[in-house]
N, C-alpha and C. Protein backbone atom coordinates (compact mmCIF):
# COMPACT_ATOMS: atom_id res chain seq x y z
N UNK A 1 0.83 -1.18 0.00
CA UNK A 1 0.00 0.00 0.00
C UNK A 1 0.88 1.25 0.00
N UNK A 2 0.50 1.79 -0.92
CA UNK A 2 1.30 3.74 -1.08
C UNK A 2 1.15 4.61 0.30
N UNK A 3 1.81 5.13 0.70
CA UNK A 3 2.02 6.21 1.97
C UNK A 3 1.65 7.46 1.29
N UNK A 4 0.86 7.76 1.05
CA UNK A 4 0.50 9.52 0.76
C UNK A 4 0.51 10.04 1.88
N UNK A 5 1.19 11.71 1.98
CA UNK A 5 1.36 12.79 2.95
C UNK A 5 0.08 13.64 2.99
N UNK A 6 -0.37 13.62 3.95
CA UNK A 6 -1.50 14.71 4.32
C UNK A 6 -0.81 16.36 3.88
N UNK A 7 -1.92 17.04 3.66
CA UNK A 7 -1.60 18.25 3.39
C UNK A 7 -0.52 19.00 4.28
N UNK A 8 -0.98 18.49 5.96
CA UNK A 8 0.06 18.92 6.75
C UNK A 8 1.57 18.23 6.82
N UNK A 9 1.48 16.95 6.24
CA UNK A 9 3.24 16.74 6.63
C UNK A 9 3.77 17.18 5.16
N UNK A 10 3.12 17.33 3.74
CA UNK A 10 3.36 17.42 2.29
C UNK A 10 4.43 18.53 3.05
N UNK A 11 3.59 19.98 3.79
CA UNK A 11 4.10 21.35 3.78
C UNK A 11 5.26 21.20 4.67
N UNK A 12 5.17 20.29 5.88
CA UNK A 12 6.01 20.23 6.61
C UNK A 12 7.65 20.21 5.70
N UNK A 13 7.10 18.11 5.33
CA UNK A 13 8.06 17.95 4.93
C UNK A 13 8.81 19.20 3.73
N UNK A 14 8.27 19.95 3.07
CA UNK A 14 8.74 21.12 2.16
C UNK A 14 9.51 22.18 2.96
N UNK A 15 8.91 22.61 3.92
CA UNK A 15 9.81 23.56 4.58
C UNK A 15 10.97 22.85 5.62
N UNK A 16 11.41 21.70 6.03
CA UNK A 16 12.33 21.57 6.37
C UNK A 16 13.03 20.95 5.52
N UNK A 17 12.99 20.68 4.80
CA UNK A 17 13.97 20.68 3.30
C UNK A 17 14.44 22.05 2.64
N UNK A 18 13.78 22.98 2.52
CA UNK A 18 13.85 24.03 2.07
C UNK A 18 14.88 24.51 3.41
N UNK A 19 14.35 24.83 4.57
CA UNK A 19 15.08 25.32 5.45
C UNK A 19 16.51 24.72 5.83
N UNK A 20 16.70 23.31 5.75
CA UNK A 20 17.89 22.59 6.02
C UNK A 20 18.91 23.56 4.83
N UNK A 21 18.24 23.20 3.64
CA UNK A 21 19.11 23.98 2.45
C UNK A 21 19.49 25.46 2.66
N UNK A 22 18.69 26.09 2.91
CA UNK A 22 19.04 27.48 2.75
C UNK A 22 19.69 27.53 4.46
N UNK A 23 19.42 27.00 5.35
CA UNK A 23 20.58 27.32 6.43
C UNK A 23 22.12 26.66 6.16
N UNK A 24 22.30 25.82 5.36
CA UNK A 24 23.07 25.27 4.84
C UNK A 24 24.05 26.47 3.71
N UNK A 25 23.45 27.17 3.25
CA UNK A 25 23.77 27.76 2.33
C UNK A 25 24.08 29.52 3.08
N UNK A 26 23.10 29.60 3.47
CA UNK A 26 23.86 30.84 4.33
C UNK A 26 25.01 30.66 5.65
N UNK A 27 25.04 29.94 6.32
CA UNK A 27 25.96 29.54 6.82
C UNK A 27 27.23 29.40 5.82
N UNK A 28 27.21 28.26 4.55
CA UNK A 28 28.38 28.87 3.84
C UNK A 28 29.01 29.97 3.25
N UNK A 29 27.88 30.64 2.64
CA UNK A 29 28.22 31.92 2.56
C UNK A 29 28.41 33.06 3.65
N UNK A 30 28.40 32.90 4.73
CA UNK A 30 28.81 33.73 5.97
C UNK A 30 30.24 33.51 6.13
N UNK A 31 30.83 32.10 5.59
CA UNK A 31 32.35 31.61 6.02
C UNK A 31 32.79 32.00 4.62
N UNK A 32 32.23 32.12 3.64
CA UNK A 32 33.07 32.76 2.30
C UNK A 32 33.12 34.11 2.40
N UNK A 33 32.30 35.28 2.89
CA UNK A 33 32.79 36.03 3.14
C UNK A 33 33.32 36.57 4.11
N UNK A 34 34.19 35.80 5.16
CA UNK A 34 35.68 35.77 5.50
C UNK A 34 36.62 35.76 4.94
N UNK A 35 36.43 35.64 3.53
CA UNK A 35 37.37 35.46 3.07
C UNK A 35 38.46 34.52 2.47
N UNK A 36 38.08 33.63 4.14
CA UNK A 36 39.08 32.12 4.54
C UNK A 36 38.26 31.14 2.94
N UNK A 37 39.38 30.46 2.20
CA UNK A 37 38.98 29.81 1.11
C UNK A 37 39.40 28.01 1.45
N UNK A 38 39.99 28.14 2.88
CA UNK A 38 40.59 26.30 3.06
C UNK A 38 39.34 26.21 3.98
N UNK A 39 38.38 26.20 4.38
CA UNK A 39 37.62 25.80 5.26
C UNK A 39 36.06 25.36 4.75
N UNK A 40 35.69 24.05 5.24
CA UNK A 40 34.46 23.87 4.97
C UNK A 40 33.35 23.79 5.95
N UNK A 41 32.14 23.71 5.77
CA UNK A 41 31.25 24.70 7.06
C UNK A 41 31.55 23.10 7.64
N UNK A 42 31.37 21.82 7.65
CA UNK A 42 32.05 20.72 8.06
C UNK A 42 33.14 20.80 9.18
N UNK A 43 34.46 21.63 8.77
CA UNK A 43 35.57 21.68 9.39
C UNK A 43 35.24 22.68 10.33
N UNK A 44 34.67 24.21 9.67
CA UNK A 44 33.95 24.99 10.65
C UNK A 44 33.27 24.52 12.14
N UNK A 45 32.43 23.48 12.08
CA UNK A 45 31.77 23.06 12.93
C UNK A 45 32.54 22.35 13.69
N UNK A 46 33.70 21.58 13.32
CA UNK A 46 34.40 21.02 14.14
C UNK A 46 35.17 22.17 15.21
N UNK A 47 35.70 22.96 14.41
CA UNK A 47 36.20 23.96 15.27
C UNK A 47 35.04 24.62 16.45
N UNK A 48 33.95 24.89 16.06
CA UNK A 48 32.81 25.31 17.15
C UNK A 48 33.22 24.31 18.20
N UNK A 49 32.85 22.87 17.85
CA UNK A 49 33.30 22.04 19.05
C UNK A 49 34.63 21.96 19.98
N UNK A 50 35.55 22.34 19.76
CA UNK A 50 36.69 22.26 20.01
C UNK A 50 36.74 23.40 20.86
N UNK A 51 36.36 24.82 20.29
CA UNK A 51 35.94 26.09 20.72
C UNK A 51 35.17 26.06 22.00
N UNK A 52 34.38 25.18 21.90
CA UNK A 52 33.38 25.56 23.02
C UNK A 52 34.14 24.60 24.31
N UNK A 53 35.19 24.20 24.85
CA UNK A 53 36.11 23.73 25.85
C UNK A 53 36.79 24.87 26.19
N UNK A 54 37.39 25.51 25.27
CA UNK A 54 37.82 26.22 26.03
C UNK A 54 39.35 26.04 26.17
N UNK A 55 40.50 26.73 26.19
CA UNK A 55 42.33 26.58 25.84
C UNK A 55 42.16 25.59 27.04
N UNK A 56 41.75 24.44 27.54
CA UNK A 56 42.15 22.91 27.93
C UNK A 56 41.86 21.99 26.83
N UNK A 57 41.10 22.36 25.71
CA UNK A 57 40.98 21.27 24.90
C UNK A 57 39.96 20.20 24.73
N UNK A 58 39.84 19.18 24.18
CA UNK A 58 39.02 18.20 23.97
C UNK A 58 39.24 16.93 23.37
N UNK A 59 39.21 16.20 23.99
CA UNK A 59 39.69 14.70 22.48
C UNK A 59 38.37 14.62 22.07
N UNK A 60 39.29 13.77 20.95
CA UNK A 60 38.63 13.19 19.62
C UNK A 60 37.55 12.41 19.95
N UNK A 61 37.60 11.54 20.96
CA UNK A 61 36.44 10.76 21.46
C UNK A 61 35.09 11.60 21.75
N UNK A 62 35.14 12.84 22.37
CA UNK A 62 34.60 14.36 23.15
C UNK A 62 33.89 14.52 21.40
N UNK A 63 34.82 14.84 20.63
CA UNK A 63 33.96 15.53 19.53
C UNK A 63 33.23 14.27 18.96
N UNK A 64 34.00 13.15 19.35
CA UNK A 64 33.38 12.33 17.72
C UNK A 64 31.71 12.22 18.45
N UNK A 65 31.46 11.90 19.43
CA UNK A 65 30.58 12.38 20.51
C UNK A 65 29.56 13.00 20.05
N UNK A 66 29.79 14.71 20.44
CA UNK A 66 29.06 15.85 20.30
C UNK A 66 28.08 15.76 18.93
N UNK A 67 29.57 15.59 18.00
CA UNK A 67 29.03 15.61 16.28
C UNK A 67 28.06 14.12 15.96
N UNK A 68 28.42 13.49 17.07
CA UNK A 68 27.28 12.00 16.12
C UNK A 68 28.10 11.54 15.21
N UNK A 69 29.70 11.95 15.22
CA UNK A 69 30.65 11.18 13.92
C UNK A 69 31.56 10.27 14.52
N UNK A 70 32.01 9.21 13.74
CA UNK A 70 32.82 8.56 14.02
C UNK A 70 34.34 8.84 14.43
N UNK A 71 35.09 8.11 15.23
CA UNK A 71 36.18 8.81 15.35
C UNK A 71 37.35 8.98 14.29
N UNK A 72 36.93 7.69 13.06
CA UNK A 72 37.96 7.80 12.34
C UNK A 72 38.07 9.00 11.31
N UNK A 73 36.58 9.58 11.13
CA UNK A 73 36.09 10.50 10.18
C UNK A 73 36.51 11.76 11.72
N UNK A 74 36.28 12.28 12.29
CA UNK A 74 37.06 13.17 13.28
C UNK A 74 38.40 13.26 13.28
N UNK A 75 38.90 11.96 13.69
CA UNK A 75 40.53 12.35 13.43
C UNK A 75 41.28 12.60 12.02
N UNK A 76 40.81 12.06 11.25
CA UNK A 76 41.13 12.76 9.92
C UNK A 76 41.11 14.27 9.60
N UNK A 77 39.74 14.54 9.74
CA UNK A 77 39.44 15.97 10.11
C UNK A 77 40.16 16.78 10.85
N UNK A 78 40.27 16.31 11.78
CA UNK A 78 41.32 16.96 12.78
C UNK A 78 43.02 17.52 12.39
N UNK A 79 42.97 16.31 11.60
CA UNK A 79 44.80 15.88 11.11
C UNK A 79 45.12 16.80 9.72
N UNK A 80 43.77 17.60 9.18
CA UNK A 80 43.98 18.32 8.18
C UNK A 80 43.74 19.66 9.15
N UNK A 81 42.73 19.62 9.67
CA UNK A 81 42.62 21.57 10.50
C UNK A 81 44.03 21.64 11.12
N UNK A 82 44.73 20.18 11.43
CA UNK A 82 46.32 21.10 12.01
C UNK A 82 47.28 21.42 11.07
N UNK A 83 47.10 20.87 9.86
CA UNK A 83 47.92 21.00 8.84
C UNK A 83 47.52 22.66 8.64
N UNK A 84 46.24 23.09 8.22
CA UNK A 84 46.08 24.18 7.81
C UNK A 84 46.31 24.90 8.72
N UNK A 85 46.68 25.19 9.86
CA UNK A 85 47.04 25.82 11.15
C UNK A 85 45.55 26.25 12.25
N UNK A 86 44.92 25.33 12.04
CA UNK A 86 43.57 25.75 12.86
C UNK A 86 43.22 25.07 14.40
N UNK A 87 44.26 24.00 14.71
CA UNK A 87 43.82 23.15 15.33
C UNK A 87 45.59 22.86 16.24
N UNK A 88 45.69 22.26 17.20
CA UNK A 88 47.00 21.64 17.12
C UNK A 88 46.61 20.77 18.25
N UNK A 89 47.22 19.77 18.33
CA UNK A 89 47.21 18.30 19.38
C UNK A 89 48.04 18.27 20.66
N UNK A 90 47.92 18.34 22.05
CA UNK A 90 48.51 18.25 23.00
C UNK A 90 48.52 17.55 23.52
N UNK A 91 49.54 16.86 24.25
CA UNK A 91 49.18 15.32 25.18
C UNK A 91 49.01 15.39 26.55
N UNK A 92 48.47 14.97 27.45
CA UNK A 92 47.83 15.71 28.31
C UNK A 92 49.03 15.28 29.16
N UNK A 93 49.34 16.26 30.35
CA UNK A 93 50.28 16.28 31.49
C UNK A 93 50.26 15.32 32.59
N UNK A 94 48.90 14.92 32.66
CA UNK A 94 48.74 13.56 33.63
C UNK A 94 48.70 12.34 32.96
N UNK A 95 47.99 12.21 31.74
CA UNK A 95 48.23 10.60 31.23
C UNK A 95 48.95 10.95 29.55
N UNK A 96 50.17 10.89 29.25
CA UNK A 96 50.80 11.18 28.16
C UNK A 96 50.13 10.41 27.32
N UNK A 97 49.23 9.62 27.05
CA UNK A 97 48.22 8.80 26.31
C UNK A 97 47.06 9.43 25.79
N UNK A 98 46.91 10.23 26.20
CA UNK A 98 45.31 11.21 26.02
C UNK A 98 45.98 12.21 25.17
N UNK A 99 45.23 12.64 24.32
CA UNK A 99 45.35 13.54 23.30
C UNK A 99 44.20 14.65 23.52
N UNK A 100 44.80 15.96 23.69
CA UNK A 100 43.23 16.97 23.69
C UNK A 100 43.85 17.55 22.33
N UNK A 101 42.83 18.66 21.91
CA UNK A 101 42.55 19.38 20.44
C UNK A 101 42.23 20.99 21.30
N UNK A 102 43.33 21.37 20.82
CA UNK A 102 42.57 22.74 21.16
C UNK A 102 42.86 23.84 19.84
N UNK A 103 42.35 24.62 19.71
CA UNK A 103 42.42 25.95 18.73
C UNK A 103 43.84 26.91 18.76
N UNK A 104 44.46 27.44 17.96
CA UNK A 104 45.09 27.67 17.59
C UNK A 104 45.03 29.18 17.33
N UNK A 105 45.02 30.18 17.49
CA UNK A 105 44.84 31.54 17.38
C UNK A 105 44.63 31.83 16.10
N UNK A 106 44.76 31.49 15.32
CA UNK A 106 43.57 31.42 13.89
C UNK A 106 42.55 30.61 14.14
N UNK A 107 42.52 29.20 14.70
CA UNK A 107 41.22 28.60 14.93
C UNK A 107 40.45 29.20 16.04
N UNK A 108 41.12 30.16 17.01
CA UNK A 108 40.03 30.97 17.56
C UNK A 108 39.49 32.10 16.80
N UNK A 109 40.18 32.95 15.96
CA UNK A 109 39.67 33.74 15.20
C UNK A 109 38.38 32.98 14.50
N UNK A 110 39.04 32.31 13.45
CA UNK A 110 37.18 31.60 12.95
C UNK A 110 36.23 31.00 14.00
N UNK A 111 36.56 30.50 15.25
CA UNK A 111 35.28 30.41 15.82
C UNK A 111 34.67 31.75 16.64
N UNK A 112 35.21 32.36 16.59
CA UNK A 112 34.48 33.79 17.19
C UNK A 112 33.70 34.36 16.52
N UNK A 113 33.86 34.41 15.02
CA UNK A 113 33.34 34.89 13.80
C UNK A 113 32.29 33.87 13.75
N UNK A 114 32.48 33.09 13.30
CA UNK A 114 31.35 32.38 12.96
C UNK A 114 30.41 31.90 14.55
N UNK A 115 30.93 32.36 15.48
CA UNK A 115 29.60 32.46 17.32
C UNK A 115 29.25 33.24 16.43
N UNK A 116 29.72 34.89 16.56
CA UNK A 116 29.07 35.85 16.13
C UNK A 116 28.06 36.00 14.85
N UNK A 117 28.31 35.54 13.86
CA UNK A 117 27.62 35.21 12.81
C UNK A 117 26.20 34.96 13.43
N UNK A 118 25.88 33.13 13.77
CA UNK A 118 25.05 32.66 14.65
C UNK A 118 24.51 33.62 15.79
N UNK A 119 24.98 34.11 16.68
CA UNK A 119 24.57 34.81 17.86
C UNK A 119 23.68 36.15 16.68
N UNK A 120 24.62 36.43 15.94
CA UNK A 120 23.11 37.91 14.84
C UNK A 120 22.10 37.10 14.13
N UNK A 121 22.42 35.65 13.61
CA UNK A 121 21.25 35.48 13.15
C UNK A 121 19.98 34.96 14.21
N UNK A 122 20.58 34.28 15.17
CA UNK A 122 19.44 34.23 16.25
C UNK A 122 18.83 35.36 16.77
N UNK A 123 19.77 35.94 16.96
CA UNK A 123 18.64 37.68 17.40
C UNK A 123 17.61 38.53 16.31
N UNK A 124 18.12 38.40 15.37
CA UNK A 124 17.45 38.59 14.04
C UNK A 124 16.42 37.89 14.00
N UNK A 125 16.51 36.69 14.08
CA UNK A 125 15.17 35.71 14.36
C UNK A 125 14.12 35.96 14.86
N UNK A 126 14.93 35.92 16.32
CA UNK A 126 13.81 36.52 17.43
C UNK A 126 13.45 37.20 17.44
N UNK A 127 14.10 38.85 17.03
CA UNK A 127 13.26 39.88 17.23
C UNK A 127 12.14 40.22 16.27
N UNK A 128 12.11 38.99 15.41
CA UNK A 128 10.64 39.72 14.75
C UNK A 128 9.74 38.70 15.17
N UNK A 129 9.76 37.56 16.49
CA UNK A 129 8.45 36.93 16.93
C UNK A 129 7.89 37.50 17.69
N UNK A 130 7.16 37.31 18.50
CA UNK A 130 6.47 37.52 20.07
C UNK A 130 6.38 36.72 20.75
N UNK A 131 6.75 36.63 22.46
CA UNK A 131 7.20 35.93 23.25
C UNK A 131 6.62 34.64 23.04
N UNK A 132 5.32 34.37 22.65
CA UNK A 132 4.35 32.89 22.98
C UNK A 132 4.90 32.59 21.18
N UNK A 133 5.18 33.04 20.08
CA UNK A 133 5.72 32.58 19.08
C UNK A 133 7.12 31.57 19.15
N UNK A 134 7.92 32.39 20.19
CA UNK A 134 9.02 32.12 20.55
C UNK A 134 9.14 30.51 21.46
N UNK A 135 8.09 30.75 22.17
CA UNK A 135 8.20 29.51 23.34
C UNK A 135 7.67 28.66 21.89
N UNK A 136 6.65 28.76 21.37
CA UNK A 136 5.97 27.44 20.51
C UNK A 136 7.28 26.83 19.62
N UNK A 137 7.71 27.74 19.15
CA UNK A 137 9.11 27.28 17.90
C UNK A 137 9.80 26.58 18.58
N UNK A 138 10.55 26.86 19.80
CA UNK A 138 11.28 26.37 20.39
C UNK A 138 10.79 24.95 21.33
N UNK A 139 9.62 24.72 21.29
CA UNK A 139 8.78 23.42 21.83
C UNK A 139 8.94 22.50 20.75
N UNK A 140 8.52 23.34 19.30
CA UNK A 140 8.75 22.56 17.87
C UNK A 140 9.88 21.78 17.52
N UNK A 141 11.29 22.65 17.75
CA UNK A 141 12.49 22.21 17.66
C UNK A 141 12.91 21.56 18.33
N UNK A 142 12.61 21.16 19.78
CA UNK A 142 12.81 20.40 20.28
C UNK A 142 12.69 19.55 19.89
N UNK A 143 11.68 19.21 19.87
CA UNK A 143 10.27 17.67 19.39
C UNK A 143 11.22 17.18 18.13
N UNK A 144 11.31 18.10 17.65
CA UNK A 144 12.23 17.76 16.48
C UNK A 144 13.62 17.15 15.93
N UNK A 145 14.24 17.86 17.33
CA UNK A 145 15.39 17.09 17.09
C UNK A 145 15.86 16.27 18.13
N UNK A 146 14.75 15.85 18.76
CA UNK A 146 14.50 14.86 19.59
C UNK A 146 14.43 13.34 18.53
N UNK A 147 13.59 13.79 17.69
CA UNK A 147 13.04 12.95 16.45
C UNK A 147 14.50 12.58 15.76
N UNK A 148 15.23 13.56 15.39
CA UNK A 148 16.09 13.19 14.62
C UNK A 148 17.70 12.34 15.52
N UNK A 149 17.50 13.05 16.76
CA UNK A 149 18.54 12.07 17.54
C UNK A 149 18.18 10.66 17.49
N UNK A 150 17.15 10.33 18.03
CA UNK A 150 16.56 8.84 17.78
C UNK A 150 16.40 8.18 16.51
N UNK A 151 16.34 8.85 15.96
CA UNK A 151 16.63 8.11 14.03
C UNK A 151 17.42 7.99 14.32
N UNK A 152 18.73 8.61 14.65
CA UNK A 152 20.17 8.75 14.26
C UNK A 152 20.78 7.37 15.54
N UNK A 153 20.11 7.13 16.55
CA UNK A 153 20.35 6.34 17.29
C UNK A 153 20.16 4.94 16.27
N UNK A 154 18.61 4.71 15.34
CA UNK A 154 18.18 3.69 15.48
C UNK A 154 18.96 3.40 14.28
N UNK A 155 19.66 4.07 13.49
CA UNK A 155 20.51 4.03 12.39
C UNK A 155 22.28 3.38 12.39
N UNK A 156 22.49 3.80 13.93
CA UNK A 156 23.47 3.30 14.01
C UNK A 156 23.40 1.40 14.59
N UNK A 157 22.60 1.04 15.07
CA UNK A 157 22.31 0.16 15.46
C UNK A 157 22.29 -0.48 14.40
């Protein structure tokens, strides 16, 4: 038997396709005009993670984690942001076995830029809802990517 979409999930499903894309797309174009031409919003995001620890760092296990990626696809990643000077590897002072990732004073420059980026487009957002608009979206998104963690659970399984 055929699955036809009700009028309401047809629209749904349309605008979060539409929206995945075009946040996808402005986000890249926010990191092209930086200027920076070695970075992909991919590598970008890795750096957010790395960024958000703080000059102690993070292993690879920590991000592969956060991102929902594997570690071998992380450390690769990783092993090119230090090549390009964004990233560099420290071994930690108590167990010389542990590896943290921390940013690099160019890899803090791009993650500040691109918080900031994010931090104007969320305010931009917001300021054209009204408070009970605001709570509902944010009940929505939840629900939502509540939905999509649990796919992403039942996928790896």
């Amino acid at each position: 038997m055929k699955d036809v979409l009700n009028a309401f999930e047809k629209e749904l499903n349309d605008i979060l396709v539409d929206t995945f894309r075009t946040i996808l797309r402005v986000d890249e174009d926010a990191l092209k005009s930086t200027g920076v031409t070695n970075l992909s919003i991919s590598e970008m995001h890795l750096l957010e993670s790395v960024g958000k620890s703080g000059p102690e760092g993070r292993t690879i296990s920590d991000i592969a984690q956060e991102l929902s990626v594997t570690l071998p696809t992380v450390t690769v990643a990783i092993n090119k942001l230090e090549k390009k000077g964004y990233v560099q590897k420290v071994k930690s002072g108590a167990d010389g076995r542990m590896v943290f990732v921390t940013l690099t004073r160019l890899g803090q420059k791009m993650d500040r830029v691109h918080r900031y980026f994010h931090e104007q487009m969320v305010r931009n957002i917001s300021s054209e809802m009204e408070e009970e608009e605001k709570r509902i979206l944010t009940m929505g998104i939840v629900k939502l990517n509540q939905f999509f963690k649990r796919k992403s659970l039942e996928m790896e399984k």
